[in-house]
C-alpha atoms as a PDB file:
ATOM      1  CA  UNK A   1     -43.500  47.371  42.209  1.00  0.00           C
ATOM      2  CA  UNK A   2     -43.226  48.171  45.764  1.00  0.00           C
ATOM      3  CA  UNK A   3     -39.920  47.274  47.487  1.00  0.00           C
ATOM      4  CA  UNK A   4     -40.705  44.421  50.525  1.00  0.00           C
ATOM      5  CA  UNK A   5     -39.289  44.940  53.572  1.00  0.00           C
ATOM      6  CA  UNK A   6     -36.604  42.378  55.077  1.00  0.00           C
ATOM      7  CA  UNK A   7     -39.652  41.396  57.430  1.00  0.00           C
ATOM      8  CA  UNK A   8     -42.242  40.633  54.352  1.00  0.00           C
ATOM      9  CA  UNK A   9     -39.307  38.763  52.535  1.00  0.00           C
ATOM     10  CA  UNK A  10     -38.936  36.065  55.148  1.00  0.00           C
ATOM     11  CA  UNK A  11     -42.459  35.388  55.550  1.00  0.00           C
ATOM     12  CA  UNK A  12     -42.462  34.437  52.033  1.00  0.00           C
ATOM     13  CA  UNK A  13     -39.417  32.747  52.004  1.00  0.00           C
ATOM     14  CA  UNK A  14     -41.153  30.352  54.267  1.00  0.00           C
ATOM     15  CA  UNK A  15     -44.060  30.278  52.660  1.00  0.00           C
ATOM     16  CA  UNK A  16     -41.928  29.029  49.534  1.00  0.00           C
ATOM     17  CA  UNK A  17     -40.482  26.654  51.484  1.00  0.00           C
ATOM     18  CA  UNK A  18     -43.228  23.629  50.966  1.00  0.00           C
ATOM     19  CA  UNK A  19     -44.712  24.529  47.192  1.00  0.00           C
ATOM     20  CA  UNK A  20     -43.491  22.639  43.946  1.00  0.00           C
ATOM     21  CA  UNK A  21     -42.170  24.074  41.179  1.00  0.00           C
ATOM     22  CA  UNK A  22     -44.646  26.003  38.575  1.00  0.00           C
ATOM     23  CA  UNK A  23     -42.301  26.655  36.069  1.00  0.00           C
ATOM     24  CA  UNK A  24     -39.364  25.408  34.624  1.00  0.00           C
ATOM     25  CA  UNK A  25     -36.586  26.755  31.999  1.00  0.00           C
ATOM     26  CA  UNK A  26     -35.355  24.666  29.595  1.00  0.00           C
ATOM     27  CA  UNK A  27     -32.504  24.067  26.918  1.00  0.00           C
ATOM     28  CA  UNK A  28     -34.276  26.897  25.524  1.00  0.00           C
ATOM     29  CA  UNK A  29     -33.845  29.356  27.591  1.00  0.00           C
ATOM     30  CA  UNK A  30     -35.924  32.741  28.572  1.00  0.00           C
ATOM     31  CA  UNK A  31     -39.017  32.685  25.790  1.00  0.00           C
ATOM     32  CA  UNK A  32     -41.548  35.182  25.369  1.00  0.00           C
ATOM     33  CA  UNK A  33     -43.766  31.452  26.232  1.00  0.00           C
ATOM     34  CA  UNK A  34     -42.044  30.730  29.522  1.00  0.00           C
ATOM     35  CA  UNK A  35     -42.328  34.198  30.329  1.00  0.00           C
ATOM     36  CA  UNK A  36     -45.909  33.947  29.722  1.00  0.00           C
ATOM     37  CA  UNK A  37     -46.390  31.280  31.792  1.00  0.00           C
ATOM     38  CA  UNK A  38     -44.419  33.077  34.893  1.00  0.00           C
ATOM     39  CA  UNK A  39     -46.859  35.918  34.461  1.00  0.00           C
ATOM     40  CA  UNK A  40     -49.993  33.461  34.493  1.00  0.00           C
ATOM     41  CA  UNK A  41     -48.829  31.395  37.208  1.00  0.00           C
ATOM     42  CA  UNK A  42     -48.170  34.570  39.530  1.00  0.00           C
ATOM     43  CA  UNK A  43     -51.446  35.994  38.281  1.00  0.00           C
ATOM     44  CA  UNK A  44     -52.845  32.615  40.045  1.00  0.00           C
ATOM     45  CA  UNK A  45     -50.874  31.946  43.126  1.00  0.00           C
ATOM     46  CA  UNK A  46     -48.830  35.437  43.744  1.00  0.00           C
ATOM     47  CA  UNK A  47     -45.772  33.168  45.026  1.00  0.00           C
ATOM     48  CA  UNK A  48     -43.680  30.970  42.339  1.00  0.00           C
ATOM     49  CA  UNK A  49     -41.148  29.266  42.310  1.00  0.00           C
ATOM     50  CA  UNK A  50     -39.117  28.844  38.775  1.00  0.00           C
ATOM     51  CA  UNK A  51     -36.361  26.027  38.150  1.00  0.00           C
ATOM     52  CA  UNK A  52     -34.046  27.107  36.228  1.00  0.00           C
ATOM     53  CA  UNK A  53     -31.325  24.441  34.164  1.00  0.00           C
ATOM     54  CA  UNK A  54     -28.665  26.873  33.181  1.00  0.00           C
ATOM     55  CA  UNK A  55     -25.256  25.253  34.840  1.00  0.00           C
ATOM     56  CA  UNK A  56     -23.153  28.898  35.224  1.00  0.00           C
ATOM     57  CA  UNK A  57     -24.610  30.836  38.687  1.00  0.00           C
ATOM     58  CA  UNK A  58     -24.091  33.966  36.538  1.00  0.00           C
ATOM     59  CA  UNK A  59     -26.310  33.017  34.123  1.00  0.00           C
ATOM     60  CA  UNK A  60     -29.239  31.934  36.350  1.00  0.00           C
ATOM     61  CA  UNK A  61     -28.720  35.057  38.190  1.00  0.00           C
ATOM     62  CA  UNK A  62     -29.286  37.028  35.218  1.00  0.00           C
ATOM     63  CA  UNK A  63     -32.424  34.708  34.078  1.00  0.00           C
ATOM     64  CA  UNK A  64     -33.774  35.341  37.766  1.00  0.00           C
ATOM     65  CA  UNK A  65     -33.186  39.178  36.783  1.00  0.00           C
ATOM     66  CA  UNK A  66     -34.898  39.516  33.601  1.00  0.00           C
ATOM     67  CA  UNK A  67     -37.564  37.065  34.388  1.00  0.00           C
ATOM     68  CA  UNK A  68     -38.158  39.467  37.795  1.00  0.00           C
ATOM     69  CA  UNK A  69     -38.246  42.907  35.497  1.00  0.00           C
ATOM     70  CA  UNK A  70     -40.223  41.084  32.683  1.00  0.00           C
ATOM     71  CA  UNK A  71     -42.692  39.835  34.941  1.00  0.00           C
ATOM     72  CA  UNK A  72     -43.068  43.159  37.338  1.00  0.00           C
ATOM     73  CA  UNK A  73     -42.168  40.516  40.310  1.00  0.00           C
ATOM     74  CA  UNK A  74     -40.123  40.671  43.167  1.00  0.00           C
ATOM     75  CA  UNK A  75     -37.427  38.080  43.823  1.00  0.00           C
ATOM     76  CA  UNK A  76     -37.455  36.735  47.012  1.00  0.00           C
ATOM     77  CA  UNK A  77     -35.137  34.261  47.084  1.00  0.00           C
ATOM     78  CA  UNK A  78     -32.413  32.770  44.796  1.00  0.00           C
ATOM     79  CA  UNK A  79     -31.284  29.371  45.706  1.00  0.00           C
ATOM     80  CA  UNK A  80     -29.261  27.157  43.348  1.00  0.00           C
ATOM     81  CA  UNK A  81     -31.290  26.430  40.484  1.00  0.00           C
ATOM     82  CA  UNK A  82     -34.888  28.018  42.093  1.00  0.00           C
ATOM     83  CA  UNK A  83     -35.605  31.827  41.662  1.00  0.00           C
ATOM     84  CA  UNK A  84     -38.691  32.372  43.476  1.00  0.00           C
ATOM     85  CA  UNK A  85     -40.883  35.969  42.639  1.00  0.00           C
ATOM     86  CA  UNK A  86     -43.973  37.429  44.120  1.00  0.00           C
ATOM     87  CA  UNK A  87     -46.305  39.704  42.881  1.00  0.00           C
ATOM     88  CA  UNK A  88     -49.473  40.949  44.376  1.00  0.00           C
ATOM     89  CA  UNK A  89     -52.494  40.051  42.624  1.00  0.00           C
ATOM     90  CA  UNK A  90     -55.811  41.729  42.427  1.00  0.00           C
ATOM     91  CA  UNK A  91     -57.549  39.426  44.462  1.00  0.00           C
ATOM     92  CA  UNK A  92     -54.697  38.732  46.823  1.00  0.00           C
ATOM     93  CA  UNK A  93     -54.707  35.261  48.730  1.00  0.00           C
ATOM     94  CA  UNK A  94     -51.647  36.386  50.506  1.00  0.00           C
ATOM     95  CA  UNK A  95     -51.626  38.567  53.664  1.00  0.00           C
ATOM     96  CA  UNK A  96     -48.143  40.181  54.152  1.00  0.00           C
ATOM     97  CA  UNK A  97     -46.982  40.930  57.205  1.00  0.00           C
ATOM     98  CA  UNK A  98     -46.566  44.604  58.709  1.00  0.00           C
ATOM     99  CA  UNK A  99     -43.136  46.239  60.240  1.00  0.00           C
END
């Protein structure tokens, strides 16, 4: 995946800023389903934003990680118990910005 530039990042970030949550992780944790699910939802709307319920910052950081490298996705913003990725689709509804 192509790195975004700091630019690119904040656009989204605002973007972000006023859609619900697609996804959320459970007492379960990271399953081959919810990961499933991640990858649909950013094959739909490029831009998602994941709740996850693990208490420890460590450990959502780490669930933000994998669920980024399992899902080819960039993070664009951690925040409490949100990760939110983006990847680009094939039919892309989202114009990034240029530097």
């Amino acid at each position: 995946m192509k790195p975004l530039t700091e630019k690119q990042r904040l656009y989204l970030r605002k973007m972000a800023h006023h859609r619900k949550v697609i996804v959320r992780l459970g007492q379960h944790g990271l399953t081959d389903n919810v990961v499933s699910e991640v990858d649909l939802a950013l094959q739909h709307h490029e831009l998602v934003k994941v709740r996850i319920s693990a208490s420890e910052r460590e450990t959502r950081r780490d669930l933000i990680a994998q669920i980024a490298a399992r899902t080819n996705s960039n993070i664009i913003q951690e925040i409490g118990h949100l990760g939110v990725f983006y990847r680009r689709a094939k039919n892309t509804t989202i114009v990034l910005p240029h530097d």
